[in-house]
N, C-alpha and C. Protein backbone atom coordinates (compact mmCIF):
# COMPACT_ATOMS: atom_id res chain seq x y z
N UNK A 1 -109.89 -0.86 -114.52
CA UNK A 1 -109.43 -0.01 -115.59
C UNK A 1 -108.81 -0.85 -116.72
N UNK A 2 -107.72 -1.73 -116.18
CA UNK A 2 -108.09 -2.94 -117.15
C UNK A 2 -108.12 -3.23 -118.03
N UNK A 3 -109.75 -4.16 -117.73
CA UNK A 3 -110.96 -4.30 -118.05
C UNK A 3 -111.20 -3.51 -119.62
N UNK A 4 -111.26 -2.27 -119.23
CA UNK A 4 -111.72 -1.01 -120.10
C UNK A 4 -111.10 -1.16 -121.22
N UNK A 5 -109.39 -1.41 -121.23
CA UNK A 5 -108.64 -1.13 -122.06
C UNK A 5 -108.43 -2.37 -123.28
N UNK A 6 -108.58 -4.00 -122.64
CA UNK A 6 -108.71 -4.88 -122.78
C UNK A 6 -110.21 -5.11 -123.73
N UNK A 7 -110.82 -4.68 -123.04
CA UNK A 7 -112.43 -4.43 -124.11
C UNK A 7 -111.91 -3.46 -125.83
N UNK A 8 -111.27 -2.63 -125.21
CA UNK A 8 -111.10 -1.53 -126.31
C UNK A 8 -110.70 -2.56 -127.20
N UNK A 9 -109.47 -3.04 -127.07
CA UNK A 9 -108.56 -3.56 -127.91
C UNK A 9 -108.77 -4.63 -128.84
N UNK A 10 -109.95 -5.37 -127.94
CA UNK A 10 -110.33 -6.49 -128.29
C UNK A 10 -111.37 -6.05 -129.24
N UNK A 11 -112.26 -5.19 -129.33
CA UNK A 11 -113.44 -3.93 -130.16
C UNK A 11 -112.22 -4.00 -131.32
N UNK A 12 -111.20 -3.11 -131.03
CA UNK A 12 -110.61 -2.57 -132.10
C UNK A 12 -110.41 -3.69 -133.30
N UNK A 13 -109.46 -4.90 -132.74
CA UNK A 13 -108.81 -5.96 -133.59
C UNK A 13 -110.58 -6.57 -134.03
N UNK A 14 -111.49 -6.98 -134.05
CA UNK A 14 -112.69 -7.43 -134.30
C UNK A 14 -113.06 -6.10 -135.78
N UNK A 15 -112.58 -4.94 -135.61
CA UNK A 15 -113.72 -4.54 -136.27
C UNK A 15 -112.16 -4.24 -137.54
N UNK A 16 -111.36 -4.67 -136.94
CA UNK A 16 -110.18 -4.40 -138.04
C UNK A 16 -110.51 -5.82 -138.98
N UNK A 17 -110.50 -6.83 -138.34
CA UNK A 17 -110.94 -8.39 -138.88
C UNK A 17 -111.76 -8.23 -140.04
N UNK A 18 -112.99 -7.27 -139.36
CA UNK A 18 -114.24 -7.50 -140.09
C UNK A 18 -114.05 -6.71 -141.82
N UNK A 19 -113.19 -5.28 -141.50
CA UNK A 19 -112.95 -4.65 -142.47
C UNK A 19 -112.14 -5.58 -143.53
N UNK A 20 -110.87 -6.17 -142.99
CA UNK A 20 -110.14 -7.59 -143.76
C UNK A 20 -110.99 -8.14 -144.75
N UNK A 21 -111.71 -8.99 -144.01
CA UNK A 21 -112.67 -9.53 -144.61
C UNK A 21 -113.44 -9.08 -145.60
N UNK A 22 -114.20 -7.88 -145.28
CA UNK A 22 -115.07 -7.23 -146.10
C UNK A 22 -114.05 -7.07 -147.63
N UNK A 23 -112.90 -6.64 -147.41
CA UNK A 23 -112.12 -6.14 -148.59
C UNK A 23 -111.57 -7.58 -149.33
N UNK A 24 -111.55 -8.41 -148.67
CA UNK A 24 -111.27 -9.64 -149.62
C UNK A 24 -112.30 -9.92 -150.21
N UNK A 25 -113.25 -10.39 -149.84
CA UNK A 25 -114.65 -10.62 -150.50
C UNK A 25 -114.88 -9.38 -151.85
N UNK A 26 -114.61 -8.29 -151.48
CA UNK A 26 -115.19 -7.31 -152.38
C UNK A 26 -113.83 -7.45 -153.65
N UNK A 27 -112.79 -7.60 -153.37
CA UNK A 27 -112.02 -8.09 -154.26
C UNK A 27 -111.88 -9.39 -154.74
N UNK A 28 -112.33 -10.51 -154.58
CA UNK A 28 -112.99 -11.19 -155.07
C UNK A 28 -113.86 -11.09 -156.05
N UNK A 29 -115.08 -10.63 -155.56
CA UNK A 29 -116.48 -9.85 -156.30
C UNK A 29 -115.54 -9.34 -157.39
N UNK A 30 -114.66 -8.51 -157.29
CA UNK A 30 -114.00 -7.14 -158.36
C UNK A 30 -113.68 -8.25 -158.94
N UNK A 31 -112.34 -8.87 -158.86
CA UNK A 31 -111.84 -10.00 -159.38
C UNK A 31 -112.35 -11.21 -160.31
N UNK A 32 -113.76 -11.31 -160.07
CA UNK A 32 -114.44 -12.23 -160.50
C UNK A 32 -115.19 -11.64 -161.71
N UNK A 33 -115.04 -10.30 -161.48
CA UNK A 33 -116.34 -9.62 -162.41
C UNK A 33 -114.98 -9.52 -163.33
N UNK A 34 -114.16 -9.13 -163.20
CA UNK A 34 -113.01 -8.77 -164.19
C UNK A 34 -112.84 -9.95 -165.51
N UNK A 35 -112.95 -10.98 -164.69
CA UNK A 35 -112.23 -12.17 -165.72
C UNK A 35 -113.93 -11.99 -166.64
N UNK A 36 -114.64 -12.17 -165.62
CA UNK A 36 -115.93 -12.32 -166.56
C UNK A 36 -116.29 -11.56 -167.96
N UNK A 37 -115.83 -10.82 -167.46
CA UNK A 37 -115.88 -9.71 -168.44
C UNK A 37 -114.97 -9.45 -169.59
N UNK A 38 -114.25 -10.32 -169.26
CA UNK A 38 -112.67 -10.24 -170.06
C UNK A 38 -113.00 -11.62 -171.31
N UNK A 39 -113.73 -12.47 -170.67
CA UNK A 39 -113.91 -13.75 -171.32
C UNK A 39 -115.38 -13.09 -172.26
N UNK A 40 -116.34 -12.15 -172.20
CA UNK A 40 -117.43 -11.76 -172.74
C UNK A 40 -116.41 -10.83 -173.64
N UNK A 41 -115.42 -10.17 -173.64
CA UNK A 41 -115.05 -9.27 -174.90
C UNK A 41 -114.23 -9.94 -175.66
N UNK A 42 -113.42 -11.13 -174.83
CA UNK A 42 -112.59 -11.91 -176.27
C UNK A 42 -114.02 -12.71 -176.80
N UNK A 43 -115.18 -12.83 -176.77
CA UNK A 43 -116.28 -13.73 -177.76
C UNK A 43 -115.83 -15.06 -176.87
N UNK A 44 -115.49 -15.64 -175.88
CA UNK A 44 -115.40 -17.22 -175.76
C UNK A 44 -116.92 -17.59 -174.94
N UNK A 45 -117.26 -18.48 -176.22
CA UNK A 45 -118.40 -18.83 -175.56
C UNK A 45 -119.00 -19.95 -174.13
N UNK A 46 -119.77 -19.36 -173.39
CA UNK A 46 -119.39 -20.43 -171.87
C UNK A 46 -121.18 -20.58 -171.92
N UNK A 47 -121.14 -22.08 -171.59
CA UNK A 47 -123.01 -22.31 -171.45
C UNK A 47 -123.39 -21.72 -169.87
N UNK A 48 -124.65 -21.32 -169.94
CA UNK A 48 -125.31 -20.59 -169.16
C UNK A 48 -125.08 -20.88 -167.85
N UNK A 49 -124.95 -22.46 -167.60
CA UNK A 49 -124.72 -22.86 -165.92
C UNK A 49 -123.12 -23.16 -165.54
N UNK A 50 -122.33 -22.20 -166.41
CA UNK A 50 -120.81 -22.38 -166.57
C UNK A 50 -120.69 -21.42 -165.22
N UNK A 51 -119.45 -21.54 -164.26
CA UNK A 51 -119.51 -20.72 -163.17
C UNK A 51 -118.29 -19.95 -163.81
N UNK A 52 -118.07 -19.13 -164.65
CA UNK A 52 -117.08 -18.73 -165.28
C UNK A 52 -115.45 -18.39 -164.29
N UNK A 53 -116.23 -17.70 -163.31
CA UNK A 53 -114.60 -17.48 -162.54
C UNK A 53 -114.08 -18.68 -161.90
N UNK A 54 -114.37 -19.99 -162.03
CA UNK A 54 -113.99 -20.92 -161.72
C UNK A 54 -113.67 -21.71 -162.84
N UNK A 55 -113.88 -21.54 -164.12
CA UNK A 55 -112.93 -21.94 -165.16
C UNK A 55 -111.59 -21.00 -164.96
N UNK A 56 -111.37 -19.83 -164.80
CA UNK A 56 -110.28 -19.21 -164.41
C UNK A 56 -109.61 -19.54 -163.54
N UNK A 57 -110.08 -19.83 -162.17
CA UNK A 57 -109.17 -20.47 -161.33
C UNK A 57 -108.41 -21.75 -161.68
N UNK A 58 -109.76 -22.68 -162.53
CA UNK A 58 -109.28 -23.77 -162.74
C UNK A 58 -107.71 -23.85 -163.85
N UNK A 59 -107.98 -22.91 -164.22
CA UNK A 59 -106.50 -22.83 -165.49
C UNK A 59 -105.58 -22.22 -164.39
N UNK A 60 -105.45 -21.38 -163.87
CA UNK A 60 -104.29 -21.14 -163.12
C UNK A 60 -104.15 -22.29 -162.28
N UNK A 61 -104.71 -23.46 -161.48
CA UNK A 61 -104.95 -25.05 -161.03
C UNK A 61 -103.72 -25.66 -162.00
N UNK A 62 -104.19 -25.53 -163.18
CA UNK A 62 -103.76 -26.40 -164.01
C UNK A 62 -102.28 -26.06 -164.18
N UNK A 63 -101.89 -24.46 -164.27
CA UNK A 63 -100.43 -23.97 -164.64
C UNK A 63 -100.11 -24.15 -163.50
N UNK A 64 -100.51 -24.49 -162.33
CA UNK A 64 -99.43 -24.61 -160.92
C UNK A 64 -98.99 -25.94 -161.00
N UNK A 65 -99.89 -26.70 -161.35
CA UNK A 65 -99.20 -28.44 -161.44
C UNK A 65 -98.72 -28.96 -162.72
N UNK A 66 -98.67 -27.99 -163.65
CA UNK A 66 -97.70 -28.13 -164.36
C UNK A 66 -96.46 -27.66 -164.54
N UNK A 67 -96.13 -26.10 -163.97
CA UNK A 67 -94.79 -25.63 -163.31
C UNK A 67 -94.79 -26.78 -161.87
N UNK A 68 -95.07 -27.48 -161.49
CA UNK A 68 -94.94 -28.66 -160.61
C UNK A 68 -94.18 -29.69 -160.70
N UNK A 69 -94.59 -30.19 -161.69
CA UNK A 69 -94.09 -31.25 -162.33
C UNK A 69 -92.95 -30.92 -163.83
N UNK A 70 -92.58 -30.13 -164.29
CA UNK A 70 -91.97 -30.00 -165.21
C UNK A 70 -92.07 -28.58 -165.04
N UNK A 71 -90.41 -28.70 -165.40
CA UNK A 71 -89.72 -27.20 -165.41
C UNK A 71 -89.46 -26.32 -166.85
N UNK A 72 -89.98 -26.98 -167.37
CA UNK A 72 -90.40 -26.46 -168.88
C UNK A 72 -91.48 -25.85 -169.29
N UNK A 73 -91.68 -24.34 -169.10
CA UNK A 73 -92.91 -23.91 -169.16
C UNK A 73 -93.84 -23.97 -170.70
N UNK A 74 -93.10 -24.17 -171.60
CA UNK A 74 -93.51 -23.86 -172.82
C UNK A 74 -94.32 -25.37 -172.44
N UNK A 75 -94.24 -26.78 -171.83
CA UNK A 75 -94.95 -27.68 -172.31
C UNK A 75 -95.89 -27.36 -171.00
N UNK A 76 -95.73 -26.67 -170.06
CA UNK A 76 -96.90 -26.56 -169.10
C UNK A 76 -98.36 -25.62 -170.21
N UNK A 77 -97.36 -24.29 -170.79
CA UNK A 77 -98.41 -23.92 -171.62
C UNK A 77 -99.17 -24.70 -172.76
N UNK A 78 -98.47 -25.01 -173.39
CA UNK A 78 -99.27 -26.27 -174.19
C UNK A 78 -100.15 -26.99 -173.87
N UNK A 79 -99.88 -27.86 -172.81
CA UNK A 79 -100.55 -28.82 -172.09
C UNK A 79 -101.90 -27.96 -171.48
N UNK A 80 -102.05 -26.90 -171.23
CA UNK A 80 -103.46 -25.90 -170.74
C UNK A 80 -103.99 -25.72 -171.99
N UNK A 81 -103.12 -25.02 -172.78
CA UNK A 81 -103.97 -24.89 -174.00
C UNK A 81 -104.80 -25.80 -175.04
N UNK A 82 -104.11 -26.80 -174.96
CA UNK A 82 -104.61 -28.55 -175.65
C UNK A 82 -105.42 -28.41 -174.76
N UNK A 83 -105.53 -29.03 -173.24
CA UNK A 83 -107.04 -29.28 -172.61
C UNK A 83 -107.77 -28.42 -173.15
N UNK A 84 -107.90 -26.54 -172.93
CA UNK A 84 -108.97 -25.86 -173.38
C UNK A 84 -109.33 -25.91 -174.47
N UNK A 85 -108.55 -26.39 -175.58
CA UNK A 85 -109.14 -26.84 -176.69
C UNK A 85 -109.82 -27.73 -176.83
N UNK A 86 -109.37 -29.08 -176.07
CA UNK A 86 -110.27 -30.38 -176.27
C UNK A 86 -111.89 -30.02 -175.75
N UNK A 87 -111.93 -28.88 -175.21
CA UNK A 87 -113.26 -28.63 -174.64
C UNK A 87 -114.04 -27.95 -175.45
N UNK A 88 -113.15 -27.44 -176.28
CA UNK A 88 -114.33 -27.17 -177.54
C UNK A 88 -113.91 -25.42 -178.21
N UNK A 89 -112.72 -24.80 -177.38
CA UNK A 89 -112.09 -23.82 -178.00
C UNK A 89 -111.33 -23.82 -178.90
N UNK A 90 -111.12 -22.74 -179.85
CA UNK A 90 -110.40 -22.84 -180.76
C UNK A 90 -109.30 -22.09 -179.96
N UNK A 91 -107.90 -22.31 -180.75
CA UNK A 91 -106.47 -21.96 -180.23
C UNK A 91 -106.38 -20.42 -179.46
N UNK A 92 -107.18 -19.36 -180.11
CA UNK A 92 -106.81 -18.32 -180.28
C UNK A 92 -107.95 -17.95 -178.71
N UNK A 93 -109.03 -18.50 -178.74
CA UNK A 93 -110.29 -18.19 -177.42
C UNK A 93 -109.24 -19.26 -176.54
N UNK A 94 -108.37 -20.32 -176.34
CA UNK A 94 -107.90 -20.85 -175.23
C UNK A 94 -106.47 -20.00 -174.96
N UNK A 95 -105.82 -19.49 -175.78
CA UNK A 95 -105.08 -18.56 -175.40
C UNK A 95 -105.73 -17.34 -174.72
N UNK A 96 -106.26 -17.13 -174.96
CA UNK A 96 -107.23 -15.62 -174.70
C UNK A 96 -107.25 -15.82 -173.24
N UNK A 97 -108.25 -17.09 -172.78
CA UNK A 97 -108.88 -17.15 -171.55
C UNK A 97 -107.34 -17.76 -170.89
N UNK A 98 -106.42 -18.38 -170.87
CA UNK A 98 -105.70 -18.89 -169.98
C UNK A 98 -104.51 -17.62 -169.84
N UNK A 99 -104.43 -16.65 -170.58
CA UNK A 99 -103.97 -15.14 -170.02
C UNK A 99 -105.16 -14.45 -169.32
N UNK A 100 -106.40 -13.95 -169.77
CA UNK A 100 -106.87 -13.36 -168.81
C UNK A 100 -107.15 -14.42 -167.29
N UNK A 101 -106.87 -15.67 -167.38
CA UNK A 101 -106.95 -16.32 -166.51
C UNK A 101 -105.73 -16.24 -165.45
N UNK A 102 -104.81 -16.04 -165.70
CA UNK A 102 -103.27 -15.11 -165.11
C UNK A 102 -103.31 -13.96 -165.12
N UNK A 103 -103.84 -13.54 -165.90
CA UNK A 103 -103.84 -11.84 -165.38
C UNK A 103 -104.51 -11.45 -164.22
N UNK A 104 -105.74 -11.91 -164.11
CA UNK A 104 -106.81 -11.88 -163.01
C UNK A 104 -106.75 -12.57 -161.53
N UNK A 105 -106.39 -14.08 -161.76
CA UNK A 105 -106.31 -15.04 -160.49
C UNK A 105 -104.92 -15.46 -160.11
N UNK A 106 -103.66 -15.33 -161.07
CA UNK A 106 -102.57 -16.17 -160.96
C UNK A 106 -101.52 -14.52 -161.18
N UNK A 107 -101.26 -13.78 -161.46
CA UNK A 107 -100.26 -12.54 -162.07
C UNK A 107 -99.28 -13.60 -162.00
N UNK A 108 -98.75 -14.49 -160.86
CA UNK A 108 -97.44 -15.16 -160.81
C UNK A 108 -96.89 -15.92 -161.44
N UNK A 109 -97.63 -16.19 -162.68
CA UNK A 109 -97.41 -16.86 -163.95
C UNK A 109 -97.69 -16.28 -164.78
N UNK A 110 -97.46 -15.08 -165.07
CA UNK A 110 -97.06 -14.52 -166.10
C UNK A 110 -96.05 -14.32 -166.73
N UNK A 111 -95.25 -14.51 -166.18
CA UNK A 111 -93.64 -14.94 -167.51
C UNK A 111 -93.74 -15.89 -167.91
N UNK A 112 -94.69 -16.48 -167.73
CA UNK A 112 -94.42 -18.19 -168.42
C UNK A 112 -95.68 -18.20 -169.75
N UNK A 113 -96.92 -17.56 -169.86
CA UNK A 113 -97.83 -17.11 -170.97
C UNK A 113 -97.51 -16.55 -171.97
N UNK A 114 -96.28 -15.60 -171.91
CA UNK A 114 -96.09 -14.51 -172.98
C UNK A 114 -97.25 -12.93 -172.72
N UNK A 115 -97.12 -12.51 -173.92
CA UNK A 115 -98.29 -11.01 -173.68
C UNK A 115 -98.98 -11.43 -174.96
């Protein structure tokens, strides 16, 4: 009898796992489509083999090791915004993308962007 109950349980936690899973991935998916989409209505232009939600991650990358290393957020923001510029944005498309890039992958740096 057991047996029986031990099976159940072990059924149950497996198919609870699987649901976990399923809902991270699909928020992900959501997540990913969001920024994408966010970067297609501010106009910033990304070449075709650009993996776009991974320029997003990569800027929230960038604001974690710079709240890292310096406790001065205004030069952590700077310092993101200069790189996205050196890449070929103008001020206003690297502001754009390194907020929807916190809004989407990072929320926890959002007091430090402004609105």
């Amino acid at each position: 009898m057991k047996h029986r109950s031990t099976a159940g349980v072990l059924a149950a936690a497996c198919i609870g796992a699987s649901a976990l899973l399923a809902a991270g991935a699909a928020q992900a998916s959501t997540d990913d489509q969001r920024f994408t989409d966010a970067v297609a209505t501010l106009n910033i232009p990304m070449a075709p083999d650009v993996d776009v939600p991974k320029v997003g991650r990569d800027v929230c990358g960038m604001i974690t090791s710079g709240r890292a290393t310096t406790v001065d957020p205004v030069r952590t923001v700077r310092g993101v915004v200069g790189t996205l510029e050196k890449s070929g944005m103008n001020r206003g498309q690297a502001v754009g993308l390194m907020r929807a890039s916190v809004a989407v992958y990072c929320p926890e740096h959002g007091g430090i962007v402004g609105r």
